[in-house]
C-alpha atoms as a PDB file:
ATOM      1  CA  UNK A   1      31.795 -13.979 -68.840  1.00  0.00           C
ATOM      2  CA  UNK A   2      28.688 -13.822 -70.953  1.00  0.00           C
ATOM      3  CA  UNK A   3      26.498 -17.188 -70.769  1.00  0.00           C
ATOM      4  CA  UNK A   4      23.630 -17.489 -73.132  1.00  0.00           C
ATOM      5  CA  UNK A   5      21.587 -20.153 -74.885  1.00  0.00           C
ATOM      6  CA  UNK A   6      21.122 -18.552 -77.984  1.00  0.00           C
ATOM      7  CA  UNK A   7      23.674 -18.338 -80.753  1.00  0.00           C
ATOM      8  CA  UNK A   8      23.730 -14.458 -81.054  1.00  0.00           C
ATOM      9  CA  UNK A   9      24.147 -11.683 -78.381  1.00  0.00           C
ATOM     10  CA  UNK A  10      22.549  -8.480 -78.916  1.00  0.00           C
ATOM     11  CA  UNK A  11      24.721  -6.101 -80.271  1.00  0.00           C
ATOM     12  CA  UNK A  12      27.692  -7.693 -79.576  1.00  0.00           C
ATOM     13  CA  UNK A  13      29.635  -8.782 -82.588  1.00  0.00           C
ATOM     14  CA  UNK A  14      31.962 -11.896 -82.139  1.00  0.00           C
ATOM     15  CA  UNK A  15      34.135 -14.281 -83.264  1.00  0.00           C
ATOM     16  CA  UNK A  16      34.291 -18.382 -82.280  1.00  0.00           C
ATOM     17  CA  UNK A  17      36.883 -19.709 -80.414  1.00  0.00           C
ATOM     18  CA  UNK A  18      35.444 -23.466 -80.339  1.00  0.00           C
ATOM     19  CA  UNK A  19      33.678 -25.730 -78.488  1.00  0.00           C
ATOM     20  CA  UNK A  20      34.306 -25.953 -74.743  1.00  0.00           C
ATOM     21  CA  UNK A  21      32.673 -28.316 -72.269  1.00  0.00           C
ATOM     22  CA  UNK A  22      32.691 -28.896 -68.967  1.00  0.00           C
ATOM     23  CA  UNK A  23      31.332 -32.201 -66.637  1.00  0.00           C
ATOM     24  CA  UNK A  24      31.166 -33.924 -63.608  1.00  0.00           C
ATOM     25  CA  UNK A  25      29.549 -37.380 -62.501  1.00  0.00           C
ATOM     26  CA  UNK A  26      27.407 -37.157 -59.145  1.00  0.00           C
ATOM     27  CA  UNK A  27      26.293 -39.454 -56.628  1.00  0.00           C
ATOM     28  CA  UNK A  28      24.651 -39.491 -53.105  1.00  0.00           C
ATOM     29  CA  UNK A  29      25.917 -41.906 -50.233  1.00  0.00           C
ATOM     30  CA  UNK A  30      24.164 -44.670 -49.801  1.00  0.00           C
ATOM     31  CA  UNK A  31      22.079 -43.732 -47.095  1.00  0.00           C
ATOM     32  CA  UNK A  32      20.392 -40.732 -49.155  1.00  0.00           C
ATOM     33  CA  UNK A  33      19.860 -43.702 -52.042  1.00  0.00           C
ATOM     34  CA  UNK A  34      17.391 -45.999 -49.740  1.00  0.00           C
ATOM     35  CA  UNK A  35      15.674 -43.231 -48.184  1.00  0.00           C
ATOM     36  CA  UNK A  36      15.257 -41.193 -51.836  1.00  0.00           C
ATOM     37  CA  UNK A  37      14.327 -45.429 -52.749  1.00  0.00           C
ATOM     38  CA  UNK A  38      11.672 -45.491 -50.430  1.00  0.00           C
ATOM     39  CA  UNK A  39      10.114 -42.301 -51.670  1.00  0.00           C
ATOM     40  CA  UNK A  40       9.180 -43.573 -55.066  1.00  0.00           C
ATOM     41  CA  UNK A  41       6.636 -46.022 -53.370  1.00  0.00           C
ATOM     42  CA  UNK A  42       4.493 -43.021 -52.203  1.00  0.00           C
ATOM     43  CA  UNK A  43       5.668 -40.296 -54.803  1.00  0.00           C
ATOM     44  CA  UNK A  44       6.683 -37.135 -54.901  1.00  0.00           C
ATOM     45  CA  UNK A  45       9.860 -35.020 -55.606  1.00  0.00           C
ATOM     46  CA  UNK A  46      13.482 -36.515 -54.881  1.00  0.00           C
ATOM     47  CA  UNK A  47      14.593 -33.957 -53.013  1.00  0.00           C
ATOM     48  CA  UNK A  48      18.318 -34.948 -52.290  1.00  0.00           C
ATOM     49  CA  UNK A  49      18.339 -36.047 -56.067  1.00  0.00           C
ATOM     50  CA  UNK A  50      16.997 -32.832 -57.441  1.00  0.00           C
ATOM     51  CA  UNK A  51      19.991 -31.400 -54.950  1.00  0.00           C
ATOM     52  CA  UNK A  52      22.700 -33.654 -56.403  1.00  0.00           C
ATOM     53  CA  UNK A  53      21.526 -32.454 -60.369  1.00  0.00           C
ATOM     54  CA  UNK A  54      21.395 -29.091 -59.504  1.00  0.00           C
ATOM     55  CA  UNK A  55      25.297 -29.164 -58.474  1.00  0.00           C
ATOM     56  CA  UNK A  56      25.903 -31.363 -60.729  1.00  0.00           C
ATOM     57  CA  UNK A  57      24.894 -28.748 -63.248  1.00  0.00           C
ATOM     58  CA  UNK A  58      26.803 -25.954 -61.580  1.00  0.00           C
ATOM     59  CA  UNK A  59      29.959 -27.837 -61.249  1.00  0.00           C
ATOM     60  CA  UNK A  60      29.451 -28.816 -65.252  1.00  0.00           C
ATOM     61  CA  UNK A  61      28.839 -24.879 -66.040  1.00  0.00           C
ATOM     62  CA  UNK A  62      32.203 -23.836 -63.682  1.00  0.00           C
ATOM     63  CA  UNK A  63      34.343 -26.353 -65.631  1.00  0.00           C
ATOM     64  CA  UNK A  64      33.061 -25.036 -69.093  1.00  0.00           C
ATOM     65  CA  UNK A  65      33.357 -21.529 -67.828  1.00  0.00           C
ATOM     66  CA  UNK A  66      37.129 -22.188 -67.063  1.00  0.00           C
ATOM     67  CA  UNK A  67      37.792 -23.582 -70.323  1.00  0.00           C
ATOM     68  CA  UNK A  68      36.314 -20.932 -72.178  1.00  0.00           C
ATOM     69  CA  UNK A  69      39.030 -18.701 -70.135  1.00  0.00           C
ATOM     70  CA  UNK A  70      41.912 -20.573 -71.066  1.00  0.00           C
ATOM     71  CA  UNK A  71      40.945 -19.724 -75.169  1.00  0.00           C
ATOM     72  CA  UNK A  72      40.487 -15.752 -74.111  1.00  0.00           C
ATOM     73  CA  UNK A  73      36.384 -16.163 -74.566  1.00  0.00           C
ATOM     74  CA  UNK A  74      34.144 -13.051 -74.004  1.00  0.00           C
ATOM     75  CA  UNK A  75      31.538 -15.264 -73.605  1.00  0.00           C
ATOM     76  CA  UNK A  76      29.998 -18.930 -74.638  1.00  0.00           C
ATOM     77  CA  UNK A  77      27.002 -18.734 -76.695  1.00  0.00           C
ATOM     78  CA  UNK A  78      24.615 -21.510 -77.695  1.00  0.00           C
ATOM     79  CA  UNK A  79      24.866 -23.228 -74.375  1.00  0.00           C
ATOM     80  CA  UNK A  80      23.614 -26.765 -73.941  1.00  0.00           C
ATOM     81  CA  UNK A  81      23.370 -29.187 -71.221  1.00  0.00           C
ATOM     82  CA  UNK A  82      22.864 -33.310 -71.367  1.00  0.00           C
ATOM     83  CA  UNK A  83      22.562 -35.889 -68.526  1.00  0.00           C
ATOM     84  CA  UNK A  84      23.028 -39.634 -68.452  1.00  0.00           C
ATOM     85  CA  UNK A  85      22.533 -42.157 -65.583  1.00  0.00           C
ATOM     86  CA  UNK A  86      26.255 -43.742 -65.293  1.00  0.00           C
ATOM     87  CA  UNK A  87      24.609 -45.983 -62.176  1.00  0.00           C
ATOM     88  CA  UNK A  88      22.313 -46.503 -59.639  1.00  0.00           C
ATOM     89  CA  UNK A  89      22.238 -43.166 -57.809  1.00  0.00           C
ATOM     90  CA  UNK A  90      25.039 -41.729 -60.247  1.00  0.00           C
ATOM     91  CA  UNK A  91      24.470 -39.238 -62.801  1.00  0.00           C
ATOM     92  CA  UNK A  92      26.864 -37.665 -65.621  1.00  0.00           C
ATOM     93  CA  UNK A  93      26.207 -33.996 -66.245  1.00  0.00           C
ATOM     94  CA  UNK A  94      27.790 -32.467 -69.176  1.00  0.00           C
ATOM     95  CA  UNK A  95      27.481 -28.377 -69.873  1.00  0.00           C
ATOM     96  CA  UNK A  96      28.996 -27.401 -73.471  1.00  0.00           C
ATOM     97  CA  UNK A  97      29.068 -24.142 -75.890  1.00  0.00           C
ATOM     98  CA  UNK A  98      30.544 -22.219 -78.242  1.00  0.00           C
ATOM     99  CA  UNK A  99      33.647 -19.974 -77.257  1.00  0.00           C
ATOM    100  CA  UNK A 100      33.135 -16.447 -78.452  1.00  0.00           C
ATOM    101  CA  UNK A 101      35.212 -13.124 -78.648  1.00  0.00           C
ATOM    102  CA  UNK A 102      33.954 -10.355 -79.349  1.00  0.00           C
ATOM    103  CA  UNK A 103      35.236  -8.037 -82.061  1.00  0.00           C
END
């Protein structure tokens, strides 16, 4: 499976199947939350948050990968992801695209 953010792939000629998406919504335990809390008083990167978006993203990409399968894609072009805090310590990441087969 092809995976680009661009609407075209070089030399590849294609057709569009639709839109597939894929998401998940992430969270850390409450421990990580107060000690990742704490850390904003002296700065610096969120380390076990950075960890949680970072799957988050993969699961979202995995999800829209699979439903790209299930319309016969080649690949998903024009690739796009979006985030949105659901809660304290919770996060929504969506991946979504354009199903493609090529020709």
């Amino acid at each position: 499976m092809i995976l680009v953010n661009t609407d075209y792939i070089t030399g590849k000629e294609f057709e569009m199947l639709g839109l597939v998406r894929g998401s998940t919504i992430q969270s850390k335990n409450i421990g990580k939350d107060i000690t990742q809390s704490f850390k904003t008083l002296v700065g610096g990167e969120l380390k076990a948050y950075n960890q949680m978006m970072n799957e988050a993203r993969a699961l979202a990409t995995k999800r829209m990968v699979e439903d790209a399968e299930q319309l016969g894609a080649d690949a998903v072009v024009n690739i796009r992801y979006a985030s949105a805090a659901v809660m304290q310590g919770a996060a929504e990441v969506i991946a979504y695209g354009t199903a493609v087969k090529f020709k």
